[in-house]
Protein backbone atom coordinates (compact mmCIF):
# COMPACT_ATOMS: atom_id res chain seq x y z
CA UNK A 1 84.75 258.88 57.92
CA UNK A 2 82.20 258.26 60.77
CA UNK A 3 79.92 255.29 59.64
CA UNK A 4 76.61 255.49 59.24
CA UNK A 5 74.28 253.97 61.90
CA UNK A 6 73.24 250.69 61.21
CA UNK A 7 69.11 250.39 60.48
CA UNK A 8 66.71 249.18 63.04
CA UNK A 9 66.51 245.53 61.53
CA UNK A 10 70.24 245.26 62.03
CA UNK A 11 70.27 246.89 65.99
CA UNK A 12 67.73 243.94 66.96
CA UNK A 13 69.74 241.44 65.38
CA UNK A 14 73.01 242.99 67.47
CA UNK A 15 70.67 243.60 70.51
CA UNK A 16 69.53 239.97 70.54
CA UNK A 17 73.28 238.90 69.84
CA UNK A 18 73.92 240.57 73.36
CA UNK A 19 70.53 239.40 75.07
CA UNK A 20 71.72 236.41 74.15
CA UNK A 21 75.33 236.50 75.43
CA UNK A 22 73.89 237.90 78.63
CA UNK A 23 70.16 235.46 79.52
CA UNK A 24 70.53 233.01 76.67
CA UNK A 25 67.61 231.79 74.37
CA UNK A 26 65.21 231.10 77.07
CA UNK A 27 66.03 234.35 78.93
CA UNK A 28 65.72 236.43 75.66
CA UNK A 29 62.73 239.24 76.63
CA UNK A 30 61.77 240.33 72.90
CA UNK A 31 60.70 243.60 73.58
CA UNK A 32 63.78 244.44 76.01
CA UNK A 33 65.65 243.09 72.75
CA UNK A 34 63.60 245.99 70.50
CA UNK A 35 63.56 248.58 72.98
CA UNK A 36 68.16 248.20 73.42
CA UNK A 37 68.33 248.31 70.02
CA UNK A 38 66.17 251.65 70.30
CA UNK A 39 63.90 250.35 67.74
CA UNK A 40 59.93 250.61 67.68
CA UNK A 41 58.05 247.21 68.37
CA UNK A 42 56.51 247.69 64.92
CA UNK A 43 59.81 246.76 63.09
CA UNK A 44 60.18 243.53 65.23
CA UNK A 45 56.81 242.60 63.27
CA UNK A 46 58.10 243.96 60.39
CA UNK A 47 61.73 242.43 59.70
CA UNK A 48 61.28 239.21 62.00
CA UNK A 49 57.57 237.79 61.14
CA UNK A 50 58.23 234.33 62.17
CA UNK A 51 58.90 236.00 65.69
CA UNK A 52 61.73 234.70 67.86
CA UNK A 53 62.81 231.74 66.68
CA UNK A 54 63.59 234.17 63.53
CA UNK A 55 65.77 236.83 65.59
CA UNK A 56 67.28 233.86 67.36
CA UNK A 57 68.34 232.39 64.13
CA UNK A 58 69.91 235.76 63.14
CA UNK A 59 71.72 236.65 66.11
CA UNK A 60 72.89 232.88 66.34
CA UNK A 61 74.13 233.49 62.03
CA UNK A 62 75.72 236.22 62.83
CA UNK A 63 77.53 235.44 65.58
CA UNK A 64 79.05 232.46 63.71
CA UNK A 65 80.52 234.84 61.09
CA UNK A 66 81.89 236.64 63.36
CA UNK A 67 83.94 234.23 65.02
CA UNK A 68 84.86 233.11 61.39
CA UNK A 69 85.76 236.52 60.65
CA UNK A 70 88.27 236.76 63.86
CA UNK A 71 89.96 233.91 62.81
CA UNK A 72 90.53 234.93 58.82
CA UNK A 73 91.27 238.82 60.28
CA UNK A 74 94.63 237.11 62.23
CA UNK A 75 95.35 235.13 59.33
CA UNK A 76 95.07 238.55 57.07
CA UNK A 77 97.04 240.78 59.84
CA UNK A 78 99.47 238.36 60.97
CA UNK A 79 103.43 238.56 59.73
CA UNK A 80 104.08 234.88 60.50
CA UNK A 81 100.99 232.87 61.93
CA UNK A 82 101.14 230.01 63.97
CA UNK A 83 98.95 227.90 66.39
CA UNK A 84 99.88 229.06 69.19
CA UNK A 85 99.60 232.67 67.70
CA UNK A 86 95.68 231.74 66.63
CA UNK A 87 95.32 230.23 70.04
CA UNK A 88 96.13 234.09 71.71
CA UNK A 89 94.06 236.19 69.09
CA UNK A 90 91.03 233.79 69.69
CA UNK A 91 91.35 234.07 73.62
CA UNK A 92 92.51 237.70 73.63
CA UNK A 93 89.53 238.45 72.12
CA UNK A 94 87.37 237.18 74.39
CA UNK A 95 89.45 238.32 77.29
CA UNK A 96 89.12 241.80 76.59
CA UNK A 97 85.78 241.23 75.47
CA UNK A 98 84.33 240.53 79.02
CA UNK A 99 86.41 242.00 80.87
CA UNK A 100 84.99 245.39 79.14
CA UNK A 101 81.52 243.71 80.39
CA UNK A 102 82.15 243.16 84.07
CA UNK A 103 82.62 238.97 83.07
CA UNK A 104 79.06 238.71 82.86
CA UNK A 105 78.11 237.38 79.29
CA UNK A 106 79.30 234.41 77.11
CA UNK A 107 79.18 232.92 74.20
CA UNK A 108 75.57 233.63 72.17
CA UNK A 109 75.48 230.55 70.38
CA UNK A 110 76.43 228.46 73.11
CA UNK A 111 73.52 230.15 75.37
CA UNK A 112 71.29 229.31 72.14
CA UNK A 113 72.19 225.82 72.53
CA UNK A 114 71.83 225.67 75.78
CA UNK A 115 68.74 226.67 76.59
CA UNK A 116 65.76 224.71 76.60
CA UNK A 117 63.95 223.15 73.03
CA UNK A 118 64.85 224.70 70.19
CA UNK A 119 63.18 225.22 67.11
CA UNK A 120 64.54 222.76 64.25
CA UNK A 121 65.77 226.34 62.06
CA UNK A 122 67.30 227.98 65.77
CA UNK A 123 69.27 224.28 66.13
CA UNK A 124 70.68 224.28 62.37
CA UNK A 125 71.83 228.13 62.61
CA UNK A 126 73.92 227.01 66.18
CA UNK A 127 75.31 223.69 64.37
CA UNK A 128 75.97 225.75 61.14
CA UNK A 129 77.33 228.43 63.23
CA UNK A 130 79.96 226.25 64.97
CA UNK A 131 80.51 224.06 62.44
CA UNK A 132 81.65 227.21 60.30
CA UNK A 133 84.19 228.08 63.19
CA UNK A 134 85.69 225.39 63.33
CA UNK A 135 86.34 224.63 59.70
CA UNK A 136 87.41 228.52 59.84
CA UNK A 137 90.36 227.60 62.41
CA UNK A 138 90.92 224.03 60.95
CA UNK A 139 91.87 226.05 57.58
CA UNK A 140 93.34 228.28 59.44
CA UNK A 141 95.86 225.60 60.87
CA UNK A 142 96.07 223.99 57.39
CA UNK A 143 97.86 227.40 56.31
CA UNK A 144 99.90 226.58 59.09
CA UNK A 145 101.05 223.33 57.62
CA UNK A 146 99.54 221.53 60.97
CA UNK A 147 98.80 217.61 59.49
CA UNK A 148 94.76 217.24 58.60
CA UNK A 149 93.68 215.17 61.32
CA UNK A 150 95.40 216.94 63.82
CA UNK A 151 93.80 220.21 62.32
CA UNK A 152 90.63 218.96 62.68
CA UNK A 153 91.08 218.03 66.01
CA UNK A 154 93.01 221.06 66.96
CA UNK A 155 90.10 223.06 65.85
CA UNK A 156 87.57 220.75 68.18
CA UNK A 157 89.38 221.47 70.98
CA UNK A 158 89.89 225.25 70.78
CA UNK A 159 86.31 225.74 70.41
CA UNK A 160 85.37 223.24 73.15
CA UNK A 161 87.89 224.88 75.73
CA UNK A 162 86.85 228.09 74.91
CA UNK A 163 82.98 227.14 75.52
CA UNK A 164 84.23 225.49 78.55
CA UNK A 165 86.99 228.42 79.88
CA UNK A 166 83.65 230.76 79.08
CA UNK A 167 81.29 229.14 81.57
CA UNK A 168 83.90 228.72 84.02
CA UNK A 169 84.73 232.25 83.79
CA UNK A 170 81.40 233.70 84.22
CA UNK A 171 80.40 231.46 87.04
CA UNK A 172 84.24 233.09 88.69
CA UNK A 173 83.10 236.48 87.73
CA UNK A 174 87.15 236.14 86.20
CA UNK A 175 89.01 236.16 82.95
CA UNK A 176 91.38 233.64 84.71
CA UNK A 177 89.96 230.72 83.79
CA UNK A 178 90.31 231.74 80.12
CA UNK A 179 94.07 232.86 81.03
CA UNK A 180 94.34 229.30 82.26
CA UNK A 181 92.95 227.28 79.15
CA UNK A 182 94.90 229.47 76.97
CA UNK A 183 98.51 228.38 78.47
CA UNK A 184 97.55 225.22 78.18
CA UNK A 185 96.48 225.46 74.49
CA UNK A 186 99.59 227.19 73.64
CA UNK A 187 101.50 224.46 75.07
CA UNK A 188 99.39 221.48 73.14
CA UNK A 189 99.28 223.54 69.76
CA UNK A 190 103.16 223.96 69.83
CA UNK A 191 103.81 220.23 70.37
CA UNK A 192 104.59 218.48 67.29
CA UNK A 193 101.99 216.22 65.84
């Protein structure tokens, strides 16, 4: 079953998820956004009237599910899961993920954040965004009978040295970086609490 193409208000929203990943918030050329999503300008106006704090807020939402989604898709397709197994499915992700893009985009939300001053609604979405992914893998590890605390902190630093491994790697033009913080977070999230 071939599925359907998505409508225009949902290509802007995945156009300015990729704007974003590539030239962050402040770099974010609205009508580049609308014309890679191969959408007229006229249903910018139409789905996103509050402009680009709107789209941003969008992109930034939808991104965070995302992520959330990765993390509940290994917990759904894994046998056994583990840290350390969480730890590779997050970072494989991403691995693949740029190096199908030359290792020249990041993380949207983070590039939201990022950038300049943000709207009040664009700042919310990124907190509610990240906060979202990490309760996502601190549940996650819960499953995993890792201790609360150490859950919660677990989950703090997987997203942090991810953000971290990300700008590293695209300043490198290299997925090593990410290779790098991976090992290490394998080694942390198999020692006992």
């Amino acid at each position: 079953m071939v599925a359907a193409r998505p409508g225009p208000r949902d290509r802007i929203v995945l156009s300015g998820v990729r704007h974003l990943r590539e030239h962050g918030a402040d770099g974010m050329a609205l009508r580049s956004v609308v014309a890679d999503a191969d959408a007229p300008w006229g249903s910018f106006t139409h789905y996103f009237p509050s402009g680009k704090d709107q789209l941003l807020t969008e992109a930034v939402t939808w991104s965070g599910q995302f992520a959330v989604h990765q993390v509940r898709d290994y917990l759904a397709r894994s046998r056994k899961p583990d840290p350390q197994g969480l730890v590779d499915a997050v970072f494989s992700w991403w691995i693949a993920d740029l190096e199908r893009d030359g290792v020249t985009s990041g993380c949207p939300v983070a590039g939201t954040v990022a950038d300049g001053q943000l709207a009040g609604v664009v700042r919310e979405a990124c907190r509610v965004a990240l906060t979202d992914w990490q309760d996502a893998i601190r549940l996650a590890l819960r499953e995993m009978h890792v201790p609360p605390a150490r859950a919660r902190e677990c989950a703090t630093m997987l997203i942090a040295a991810l953000e971290g491994a990300l700008v590293l790697a695209r300043a490198e033009g290299s997925t090593e970086p990410l290779r790098a913080v991976r090992r290490q977070l394998r080694r942390l999230f198999a020692a006992p609490a």
